[in-house]
C-alpha atoms as a PDB file:
ATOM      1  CA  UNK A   1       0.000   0.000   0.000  1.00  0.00           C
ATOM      2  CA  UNK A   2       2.687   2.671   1.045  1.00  0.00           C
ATOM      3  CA  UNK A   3       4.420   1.924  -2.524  1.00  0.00           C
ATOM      4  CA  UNK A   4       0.987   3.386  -3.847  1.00  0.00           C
ATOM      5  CA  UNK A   5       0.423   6.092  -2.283  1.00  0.00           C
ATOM      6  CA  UNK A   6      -1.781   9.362  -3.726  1.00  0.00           C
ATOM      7  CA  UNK A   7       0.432  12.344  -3.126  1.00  0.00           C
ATOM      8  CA  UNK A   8      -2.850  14.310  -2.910  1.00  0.00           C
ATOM      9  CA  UNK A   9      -4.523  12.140  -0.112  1.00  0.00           C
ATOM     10  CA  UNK A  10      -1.159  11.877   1.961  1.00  0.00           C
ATOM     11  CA  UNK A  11      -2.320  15.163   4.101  1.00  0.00           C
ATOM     12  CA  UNK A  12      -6.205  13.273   4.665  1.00  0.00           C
ATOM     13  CA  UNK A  13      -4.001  10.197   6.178  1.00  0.00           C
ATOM     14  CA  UNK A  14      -1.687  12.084   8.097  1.00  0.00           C
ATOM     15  CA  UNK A  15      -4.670  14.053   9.625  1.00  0.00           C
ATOM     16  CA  UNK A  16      -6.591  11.005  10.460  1.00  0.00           C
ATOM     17  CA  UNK A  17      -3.149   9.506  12.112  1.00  0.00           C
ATOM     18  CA  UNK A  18      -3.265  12.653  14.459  1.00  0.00           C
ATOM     19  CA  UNK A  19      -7.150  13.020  15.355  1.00  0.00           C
ATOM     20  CA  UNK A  20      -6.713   9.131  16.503  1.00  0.00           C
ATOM     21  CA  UNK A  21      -4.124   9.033  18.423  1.00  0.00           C
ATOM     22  CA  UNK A  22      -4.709   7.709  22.129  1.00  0.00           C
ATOM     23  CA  UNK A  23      -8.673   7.637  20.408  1.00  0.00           C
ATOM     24  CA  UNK A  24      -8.547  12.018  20.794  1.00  0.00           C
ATOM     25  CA  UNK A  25     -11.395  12.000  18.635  1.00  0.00           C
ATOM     26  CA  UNK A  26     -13.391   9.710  20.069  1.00  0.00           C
ATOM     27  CA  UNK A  27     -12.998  11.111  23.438  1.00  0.00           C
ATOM     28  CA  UNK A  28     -13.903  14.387  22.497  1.00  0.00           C
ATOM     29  CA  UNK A  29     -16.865  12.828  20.667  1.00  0.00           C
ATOM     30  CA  UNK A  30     -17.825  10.683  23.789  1.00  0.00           C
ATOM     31  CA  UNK A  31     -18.479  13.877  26.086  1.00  0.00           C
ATOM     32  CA  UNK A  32     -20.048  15.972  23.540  1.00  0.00           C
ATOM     33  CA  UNK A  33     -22.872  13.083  23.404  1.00  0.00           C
ATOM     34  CA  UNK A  34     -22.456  12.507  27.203  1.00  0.00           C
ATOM     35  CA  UNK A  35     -23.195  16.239  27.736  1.00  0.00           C
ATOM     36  CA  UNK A  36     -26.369  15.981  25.265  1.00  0.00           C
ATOM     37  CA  UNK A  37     -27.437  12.528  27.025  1.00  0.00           C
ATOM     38  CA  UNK A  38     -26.860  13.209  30.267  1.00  0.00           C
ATOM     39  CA  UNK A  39     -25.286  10.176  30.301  1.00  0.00           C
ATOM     40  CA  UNK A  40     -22.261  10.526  32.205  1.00  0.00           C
ATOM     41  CA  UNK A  41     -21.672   6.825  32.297  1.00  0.00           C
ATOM     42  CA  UNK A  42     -21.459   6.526  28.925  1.00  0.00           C
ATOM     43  CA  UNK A  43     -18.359   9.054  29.000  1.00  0.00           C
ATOM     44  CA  UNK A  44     -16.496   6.755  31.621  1.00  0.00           C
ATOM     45  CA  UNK A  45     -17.127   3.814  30.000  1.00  0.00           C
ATOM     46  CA  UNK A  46     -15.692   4.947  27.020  1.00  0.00           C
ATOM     47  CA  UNK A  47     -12.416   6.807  28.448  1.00  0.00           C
ATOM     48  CA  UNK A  48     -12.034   3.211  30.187  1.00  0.00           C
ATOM     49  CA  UNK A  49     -12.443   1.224  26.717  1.00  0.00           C
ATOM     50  CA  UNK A  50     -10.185   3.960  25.130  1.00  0.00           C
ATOM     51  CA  UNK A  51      -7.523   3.050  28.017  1.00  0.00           C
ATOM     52  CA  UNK A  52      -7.692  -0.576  28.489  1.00  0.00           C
ATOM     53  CA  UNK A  53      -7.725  -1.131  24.687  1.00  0.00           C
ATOM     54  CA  UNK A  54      -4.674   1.467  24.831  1.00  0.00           C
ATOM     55  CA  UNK A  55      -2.672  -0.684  27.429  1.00  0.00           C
ATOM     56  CA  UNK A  56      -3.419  -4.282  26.318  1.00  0.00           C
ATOM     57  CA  UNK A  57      -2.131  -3.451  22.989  1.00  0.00           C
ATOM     58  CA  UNK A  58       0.784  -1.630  24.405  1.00  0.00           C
ATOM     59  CA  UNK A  59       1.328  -4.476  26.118  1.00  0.00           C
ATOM     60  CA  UNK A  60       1.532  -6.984  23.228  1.00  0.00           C
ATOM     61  CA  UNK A  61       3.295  -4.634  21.333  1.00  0.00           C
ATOM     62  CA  UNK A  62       6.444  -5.133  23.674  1.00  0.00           C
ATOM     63  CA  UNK A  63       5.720  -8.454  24.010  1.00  0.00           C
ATOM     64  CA  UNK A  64       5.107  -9.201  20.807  1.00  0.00           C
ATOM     65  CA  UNK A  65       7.924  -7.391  19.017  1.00  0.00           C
ATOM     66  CA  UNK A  66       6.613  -7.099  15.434  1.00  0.00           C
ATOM     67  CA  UNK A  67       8.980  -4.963  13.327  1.00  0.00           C
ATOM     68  CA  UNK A  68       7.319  -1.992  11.966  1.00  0.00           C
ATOM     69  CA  UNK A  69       7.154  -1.811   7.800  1.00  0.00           C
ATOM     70  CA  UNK A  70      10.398   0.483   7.846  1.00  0.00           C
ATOM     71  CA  UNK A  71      12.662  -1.187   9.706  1.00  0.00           C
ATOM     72  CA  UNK A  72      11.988  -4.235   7.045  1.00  0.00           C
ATOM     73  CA  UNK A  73      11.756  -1.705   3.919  1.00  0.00           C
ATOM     74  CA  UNK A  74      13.207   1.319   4.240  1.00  0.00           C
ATOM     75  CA  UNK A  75      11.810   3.035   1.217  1.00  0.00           C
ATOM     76  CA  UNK A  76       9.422   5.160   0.922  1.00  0.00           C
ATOM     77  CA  UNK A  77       9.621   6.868   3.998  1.00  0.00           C
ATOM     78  CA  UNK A  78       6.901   6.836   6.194  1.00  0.00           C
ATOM     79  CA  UNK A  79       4.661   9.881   6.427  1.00  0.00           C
ATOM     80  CA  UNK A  80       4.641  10.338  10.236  1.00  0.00           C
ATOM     81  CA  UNK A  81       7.725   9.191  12.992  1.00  0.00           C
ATOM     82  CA  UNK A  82       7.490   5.997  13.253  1.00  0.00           C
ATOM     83  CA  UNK A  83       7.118   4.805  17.172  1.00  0.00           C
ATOM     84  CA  UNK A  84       9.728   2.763  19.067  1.00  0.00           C
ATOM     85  CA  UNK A  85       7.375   0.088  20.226  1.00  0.00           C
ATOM     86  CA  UNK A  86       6.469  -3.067  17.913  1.00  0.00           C
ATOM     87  CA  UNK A  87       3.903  -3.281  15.676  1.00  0.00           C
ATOM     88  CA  UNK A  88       1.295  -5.836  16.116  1.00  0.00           C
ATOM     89  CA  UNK A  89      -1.459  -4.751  17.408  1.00  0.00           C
ATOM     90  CA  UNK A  90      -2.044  -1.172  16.148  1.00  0.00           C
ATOM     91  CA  UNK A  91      -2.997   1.313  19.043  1.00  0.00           C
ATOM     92  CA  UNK A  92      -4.417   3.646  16.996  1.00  0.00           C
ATOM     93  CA  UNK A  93      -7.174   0.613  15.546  1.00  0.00           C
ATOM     94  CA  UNK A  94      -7.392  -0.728  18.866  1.00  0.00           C
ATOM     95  CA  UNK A  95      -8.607   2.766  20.611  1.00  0.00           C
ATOM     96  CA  UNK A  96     -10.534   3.699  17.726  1.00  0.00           C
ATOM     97  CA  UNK A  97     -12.456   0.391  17.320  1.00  0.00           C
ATOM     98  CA  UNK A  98     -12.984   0.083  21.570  1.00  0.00           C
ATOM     99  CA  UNK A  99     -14.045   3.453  21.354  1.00  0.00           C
ATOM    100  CA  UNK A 100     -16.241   3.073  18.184  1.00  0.00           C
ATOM    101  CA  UNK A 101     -17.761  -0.237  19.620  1.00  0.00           C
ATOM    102  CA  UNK A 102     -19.254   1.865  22.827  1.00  0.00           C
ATOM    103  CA  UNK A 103     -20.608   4.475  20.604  1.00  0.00           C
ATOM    104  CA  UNK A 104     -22.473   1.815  18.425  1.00  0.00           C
ATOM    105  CA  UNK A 105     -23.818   0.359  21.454  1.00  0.00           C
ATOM    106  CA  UNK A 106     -24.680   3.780  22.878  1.00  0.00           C
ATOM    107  CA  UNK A 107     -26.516   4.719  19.396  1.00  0.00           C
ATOM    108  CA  UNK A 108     -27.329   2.632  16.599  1.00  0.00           C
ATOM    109  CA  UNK A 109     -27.491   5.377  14.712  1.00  0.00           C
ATOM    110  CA  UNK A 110     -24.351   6.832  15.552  1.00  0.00           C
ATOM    111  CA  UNK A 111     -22.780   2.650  14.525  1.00  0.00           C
ATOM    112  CA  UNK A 112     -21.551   3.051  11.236  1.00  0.00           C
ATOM    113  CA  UNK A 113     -19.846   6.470  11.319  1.00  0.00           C
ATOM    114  CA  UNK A 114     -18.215   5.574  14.338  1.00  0.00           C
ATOM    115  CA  UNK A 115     -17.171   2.504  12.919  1.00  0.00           C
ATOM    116  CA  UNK A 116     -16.302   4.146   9.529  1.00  0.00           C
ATOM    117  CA  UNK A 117     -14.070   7.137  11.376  1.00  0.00           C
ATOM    118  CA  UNK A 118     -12.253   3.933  13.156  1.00  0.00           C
ATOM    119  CA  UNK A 119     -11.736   2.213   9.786  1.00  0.00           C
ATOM    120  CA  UNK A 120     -10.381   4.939   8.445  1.00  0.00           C
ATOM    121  CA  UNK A 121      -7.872   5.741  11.407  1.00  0.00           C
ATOM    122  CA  UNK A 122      -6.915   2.372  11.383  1.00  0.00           C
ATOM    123  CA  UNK A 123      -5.895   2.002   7.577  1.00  0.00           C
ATOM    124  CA  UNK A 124      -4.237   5.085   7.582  1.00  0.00           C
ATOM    125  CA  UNK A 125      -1.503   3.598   9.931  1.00  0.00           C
ATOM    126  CA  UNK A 126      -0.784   1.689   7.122  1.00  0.00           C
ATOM    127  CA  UNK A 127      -1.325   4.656   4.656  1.00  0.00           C
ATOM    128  CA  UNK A 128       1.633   6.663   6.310  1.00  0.00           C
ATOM    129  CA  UNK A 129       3.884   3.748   6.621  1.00  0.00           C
ATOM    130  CA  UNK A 130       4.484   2.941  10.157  1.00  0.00           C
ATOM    131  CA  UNK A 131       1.597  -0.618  10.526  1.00  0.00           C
ATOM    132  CA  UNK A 132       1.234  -3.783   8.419  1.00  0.00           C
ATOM    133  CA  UNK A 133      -2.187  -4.577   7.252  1.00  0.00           C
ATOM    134  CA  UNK A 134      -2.643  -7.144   9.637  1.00  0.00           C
ATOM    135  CA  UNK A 135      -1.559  -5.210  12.832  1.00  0.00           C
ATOM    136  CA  UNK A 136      -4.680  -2.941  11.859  1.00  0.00           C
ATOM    137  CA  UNK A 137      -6.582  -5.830  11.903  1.00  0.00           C
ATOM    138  CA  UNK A 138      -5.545  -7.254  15.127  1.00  0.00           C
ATOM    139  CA  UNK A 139      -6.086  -3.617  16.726  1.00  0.00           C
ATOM    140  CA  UNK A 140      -9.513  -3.542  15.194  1.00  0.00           C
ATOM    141  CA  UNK A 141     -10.332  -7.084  16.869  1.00  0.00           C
ATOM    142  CA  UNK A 142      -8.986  -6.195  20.168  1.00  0.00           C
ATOM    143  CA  UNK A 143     -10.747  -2.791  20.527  1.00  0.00           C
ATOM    144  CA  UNK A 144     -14.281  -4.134  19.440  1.00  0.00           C
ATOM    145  CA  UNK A 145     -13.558  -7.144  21.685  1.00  0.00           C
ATOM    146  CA  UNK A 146     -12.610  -4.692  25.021  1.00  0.00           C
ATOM    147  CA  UNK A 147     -15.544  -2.324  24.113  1.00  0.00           C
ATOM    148  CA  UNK A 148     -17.984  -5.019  23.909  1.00  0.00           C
ATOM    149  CA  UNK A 149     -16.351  -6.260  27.563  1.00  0.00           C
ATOM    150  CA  UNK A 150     -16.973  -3.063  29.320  1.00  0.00           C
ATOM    151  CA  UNK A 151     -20.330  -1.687  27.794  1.00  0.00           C
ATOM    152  CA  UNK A 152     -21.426  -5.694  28.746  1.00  0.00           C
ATOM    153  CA  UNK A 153     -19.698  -5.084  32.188  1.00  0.00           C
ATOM    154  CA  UNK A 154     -21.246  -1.857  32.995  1.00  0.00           C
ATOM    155  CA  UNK A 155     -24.355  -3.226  32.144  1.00  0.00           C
ATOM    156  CA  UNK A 156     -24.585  -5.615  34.339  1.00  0.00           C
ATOM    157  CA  UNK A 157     -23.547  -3.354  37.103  1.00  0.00           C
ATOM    158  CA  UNK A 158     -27.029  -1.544  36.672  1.00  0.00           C
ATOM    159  CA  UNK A 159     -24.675   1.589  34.590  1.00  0.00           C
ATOM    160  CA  UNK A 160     -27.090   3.307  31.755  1.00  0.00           C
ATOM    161  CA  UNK A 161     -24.051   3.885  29.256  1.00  0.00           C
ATOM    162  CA  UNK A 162     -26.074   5.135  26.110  1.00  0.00           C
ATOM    163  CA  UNK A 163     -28.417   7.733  24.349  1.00  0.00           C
ATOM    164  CA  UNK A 164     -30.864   6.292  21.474  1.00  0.00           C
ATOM    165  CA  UNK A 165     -30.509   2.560  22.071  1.00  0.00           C
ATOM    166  CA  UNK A 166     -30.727   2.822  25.925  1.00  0.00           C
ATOM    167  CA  UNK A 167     -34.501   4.211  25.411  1.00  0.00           C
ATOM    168  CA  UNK A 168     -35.121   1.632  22.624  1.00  0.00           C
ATOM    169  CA  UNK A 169     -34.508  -1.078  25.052  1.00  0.00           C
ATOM    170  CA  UNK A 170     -36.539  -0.275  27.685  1.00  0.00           C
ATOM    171  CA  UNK A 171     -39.772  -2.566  27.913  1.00  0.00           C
ATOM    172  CA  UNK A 172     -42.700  -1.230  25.954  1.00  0.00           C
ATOM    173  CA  UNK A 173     -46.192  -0.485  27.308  1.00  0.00           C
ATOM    174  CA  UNK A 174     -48.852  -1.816  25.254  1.00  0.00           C
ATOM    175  CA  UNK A 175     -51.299   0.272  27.390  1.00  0.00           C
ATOM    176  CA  UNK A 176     -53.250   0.953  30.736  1.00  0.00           C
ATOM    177  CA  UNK A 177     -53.006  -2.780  32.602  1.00  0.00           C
ATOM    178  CA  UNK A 178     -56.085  -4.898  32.354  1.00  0.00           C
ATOM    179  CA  UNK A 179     -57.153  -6.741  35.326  1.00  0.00           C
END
């Protein structure tokens, strides 16, 4: 992919390497719709899945050990520094996806730009030259898996962590009772 780069779409990539990094854009997202929810919960949760997703990939970076695309192929230079951990899984897919996955549980409606926005974050580590394809993939996987885990966890502790699908699931009345 790097060897095919569009000179005109480098700056788009470069951007969306920036606006994810550490999931920035999601967080700033999250307590705009907290704020307009009221949903306070739904802004910890996702700071927590931003973090955790963060860490656990961090973590199997080092212990992983992946070389990143230009310490294998030194040409073309990647678009952004490249970081001094490994390279499988990608943090930037893993806290976009963990992020994204709260939102989509939060608001079907909000699912598929949230999920979109992550997608693109995530290929554009490969875009700039600093991710394989398949360390993308593995930080998609992991994100979606740990925001899944905590929306499910604060869930069951009794937390109300969304806006449009949290009043679509509560119970329907059909009516007055009838005796």
């Amino acid at each position: 992919m790097v060897h095919h780069r569009v000179e005109w779409l480098n700056w788009l990539f470069v951007d969306l390497t920036r606006i994810g990094t550490y999931g920035l854009v999601f967080v700033v997202a999250g307590a705009i719709l907290a704020l307009f929810w009221r949903k306070p919960w739904f802004l910890a949760v996702l700071i927590t899945a931003d973090l955790a997703a963060d860490g656990l990939s961090l973590l199997l970076r080092e212990w992983i050990g992946r070389a990143r695309p230009p310490f294998v192929y030194p040409e073309p230079e990647p678009l952004v520094s490249v970081p001094h951990t490994g390279s499988f899984p990608s943090g930037h897919a893993s806290t976009a996806f963990a992020c994204a996955t709260v939102i989509a549980w939060a608001s079907r409606r909000l699912a598929a730009p949230a999920y979109v926005l992550a997608a693109a974050i995530a290929w554009s580590r490969v875009y700039v030259g600093v991710h394989w394809p398949l360390d993308v993939l593995g930080g998609a996987l992991l994100g979606a898996a740990m925001g899944t885990l905590l929306v499910s966890l604060a869930r069951r502790g009794g937390f109300d962590v969304g806006g449009d699908s949290a009043r679509s699931m509560a119970p329907e009345s059909s009516g007055p009772p009838t005796s």
